[in-house]
C-alpha atoms as a PDB file:
ATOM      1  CA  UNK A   1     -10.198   4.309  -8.668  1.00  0.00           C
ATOM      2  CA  UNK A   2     -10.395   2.262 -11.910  1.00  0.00           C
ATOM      3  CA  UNK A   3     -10.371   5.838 -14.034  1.00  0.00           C
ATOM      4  CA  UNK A   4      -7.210   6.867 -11.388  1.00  0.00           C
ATOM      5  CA  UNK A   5      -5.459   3.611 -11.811  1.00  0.00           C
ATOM      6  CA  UNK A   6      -6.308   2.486 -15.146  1.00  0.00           C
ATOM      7  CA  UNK A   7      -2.734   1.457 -16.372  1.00  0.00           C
ATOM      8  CA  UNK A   8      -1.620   0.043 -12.544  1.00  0.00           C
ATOM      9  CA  UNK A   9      -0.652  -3.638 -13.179  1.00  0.00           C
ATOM     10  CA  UNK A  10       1.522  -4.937 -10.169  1.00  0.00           C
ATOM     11  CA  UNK A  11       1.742  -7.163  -7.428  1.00  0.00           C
ATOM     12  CA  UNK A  12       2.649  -5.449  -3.645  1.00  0.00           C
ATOM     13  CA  UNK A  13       2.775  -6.179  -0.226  1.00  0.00           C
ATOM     14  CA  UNK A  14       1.602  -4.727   2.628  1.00  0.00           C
ATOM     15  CA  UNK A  15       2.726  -5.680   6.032  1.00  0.00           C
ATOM     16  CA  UNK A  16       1.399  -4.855   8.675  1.00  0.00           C
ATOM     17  CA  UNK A  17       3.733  -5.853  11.931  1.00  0.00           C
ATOM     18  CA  UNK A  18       4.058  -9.513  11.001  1.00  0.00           C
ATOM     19  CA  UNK A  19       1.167  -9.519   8.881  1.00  0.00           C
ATOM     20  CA  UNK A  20       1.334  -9.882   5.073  1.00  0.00           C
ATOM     21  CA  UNK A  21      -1.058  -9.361   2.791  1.00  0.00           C
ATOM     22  CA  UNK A  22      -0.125  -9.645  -0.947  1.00  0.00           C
ATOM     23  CA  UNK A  23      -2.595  -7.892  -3.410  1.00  0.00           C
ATOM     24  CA  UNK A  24      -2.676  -8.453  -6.874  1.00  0.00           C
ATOM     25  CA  UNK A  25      -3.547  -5.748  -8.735  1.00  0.00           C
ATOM     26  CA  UNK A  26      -4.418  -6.042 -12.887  1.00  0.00           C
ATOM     27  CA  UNK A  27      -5.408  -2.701 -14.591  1.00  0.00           C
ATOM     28  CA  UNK A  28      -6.486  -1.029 -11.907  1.00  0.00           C
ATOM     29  CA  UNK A  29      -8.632  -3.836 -10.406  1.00  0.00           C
ATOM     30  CA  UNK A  30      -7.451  -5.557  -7.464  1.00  0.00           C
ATOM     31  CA  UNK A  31      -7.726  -9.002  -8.150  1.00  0.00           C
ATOM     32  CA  UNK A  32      -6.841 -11.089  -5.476  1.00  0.00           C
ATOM     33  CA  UNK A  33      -5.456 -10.337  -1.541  1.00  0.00           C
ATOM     34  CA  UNK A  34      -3.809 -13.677  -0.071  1.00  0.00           C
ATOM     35  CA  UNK A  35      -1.245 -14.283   2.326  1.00  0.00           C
ATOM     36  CA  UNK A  36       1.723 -14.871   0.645  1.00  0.00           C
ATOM     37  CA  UNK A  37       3.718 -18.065   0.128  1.00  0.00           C
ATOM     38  CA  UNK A  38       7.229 -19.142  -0.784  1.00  0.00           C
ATOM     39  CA  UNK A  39       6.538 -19.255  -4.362  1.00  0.00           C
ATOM     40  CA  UNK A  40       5.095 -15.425  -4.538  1.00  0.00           C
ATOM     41  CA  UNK A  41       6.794 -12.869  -5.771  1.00  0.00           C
ATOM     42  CA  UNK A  42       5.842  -9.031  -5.510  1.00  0.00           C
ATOM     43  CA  UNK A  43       7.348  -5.545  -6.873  1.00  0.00           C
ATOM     44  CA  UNK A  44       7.580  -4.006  -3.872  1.00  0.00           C
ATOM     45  CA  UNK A  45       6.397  -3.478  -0.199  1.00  0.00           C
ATOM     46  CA  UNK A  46       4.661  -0.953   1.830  1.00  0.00           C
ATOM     47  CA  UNK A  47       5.114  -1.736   5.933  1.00  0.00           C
ATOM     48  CA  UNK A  48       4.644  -0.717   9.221  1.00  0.00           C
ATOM     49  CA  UNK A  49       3.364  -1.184  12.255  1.00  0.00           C
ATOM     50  CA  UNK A  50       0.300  -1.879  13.453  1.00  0.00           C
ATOM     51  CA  UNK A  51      -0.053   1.407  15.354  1.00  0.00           C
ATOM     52  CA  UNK A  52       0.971   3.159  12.203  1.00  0.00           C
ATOM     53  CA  UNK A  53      -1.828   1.885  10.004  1.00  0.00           C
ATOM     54  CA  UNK A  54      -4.520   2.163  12.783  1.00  0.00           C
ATOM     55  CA  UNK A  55      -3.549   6.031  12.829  1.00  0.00           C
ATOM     56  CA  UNK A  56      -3.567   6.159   8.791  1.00  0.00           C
ATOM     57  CA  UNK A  57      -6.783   4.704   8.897  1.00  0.00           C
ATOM     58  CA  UNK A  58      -8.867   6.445  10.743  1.00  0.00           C
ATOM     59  CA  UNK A  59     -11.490   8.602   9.433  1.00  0.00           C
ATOM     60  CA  UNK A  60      -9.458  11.855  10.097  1.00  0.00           C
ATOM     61  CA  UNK A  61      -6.071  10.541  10.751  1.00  0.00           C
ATOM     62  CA  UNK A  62      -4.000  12.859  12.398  1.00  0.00           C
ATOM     63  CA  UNK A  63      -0.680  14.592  10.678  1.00  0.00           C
ATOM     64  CA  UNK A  64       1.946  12.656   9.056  1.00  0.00           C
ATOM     65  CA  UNK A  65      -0.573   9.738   8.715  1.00  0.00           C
ATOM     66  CA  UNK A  66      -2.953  10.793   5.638  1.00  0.00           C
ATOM     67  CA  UNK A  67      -0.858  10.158   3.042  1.00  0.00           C
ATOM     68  CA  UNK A  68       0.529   7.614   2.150  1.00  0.00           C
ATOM     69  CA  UNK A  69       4.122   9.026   0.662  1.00  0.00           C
ATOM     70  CA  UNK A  70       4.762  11.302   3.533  1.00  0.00           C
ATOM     71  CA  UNK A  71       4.744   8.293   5.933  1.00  0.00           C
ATOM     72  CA  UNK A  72       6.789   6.229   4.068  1.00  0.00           C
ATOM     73  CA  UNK A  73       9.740   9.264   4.167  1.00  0.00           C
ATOM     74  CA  UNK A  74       9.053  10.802   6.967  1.00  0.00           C
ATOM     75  CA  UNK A  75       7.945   7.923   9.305  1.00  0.00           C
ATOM     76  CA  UNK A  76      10.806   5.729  10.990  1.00  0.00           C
ATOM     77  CA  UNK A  77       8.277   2.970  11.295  1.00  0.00           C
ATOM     78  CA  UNK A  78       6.917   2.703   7.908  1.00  0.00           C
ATOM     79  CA  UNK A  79       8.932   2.180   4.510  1.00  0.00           C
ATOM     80  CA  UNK A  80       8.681   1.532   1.056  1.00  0.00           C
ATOM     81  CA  UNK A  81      11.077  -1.429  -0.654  1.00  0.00           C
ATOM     82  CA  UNK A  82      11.643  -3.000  -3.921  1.00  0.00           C
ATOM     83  CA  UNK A  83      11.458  -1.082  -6.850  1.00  0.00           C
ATOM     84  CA  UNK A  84      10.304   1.879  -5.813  1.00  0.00           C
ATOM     85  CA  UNK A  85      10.286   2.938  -9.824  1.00  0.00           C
ATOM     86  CA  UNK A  86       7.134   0.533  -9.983  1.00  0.00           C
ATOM     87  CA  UNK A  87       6.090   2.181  -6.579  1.00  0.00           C
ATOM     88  CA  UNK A  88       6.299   5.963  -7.798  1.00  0.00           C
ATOM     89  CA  UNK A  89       5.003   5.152 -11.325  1.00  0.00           C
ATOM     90  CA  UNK A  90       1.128   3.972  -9.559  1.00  0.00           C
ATOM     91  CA  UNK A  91       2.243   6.646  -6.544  1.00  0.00           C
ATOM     92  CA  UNK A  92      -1.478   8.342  -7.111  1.00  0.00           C
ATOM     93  CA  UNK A  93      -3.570   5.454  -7.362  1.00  0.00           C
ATOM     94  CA  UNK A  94      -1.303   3.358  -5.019  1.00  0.00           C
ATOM     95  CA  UNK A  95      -2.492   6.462  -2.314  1.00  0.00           C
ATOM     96  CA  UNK A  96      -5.983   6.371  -2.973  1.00  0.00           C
ATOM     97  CA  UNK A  97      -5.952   2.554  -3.218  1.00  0.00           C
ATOM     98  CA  UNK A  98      -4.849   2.729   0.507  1.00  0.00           C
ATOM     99  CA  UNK A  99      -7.044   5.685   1.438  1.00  0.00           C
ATOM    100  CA  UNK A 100      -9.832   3.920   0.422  1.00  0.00           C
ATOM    101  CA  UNK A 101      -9.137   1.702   3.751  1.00  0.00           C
ATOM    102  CA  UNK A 102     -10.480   4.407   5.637  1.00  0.00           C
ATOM    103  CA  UNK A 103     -13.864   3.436   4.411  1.00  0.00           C
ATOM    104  CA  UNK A 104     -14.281  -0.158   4.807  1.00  0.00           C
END
């Protein structure tokens, strides 16, 4: 990841139902993940349900939930907002930031 997502400096969100979690992310290291406040700002957000993410995690997740690009177009629950420029720019490492869930 850190050879993948050497230039990826940004700050995201990912929700999850109700559930934030902003991660910090500084040359390809993620640097912090807190629960964001009223005085955070991000770039953009990733979110979906809870069902949604428990699919896309899985070891073998079934279709339409293994990457992370095709659910955020093709699912109704899941989306992508904010600048989507800083989004698509970090698109590869972003995807196998979030893949790497799978293995935790």
């Amino acid at each position: 990841l850190s050879w993948i997502a050497k230039f990826m400096t940004c700050d995201f969100l990912w929700k999850i139902d109700k559930e934030s979690h902003l991660i910090k992310v500084l040359e390809g290291k993620i640097q912090s993940i807190t629960s964001p406040t009223w005085n955070d700002s991000w770039d953009f957000t990733i979110e979906g349900s809870k069902e949604t993410w428990v699919k896309f995690t899985k070891r073998v997740p079934p279709p339409m939930y293994y990457d992370l690009l095709g659910m955020v177009t093709r699912l109704p629950d899941c989306s992508l907002t904010g600048n989507r420029l800083i989004a698509m720019q970090h698109i590869r490492s972003l995807t196998r930031m979030m893949s790497l869930t799978r293995e935790v």
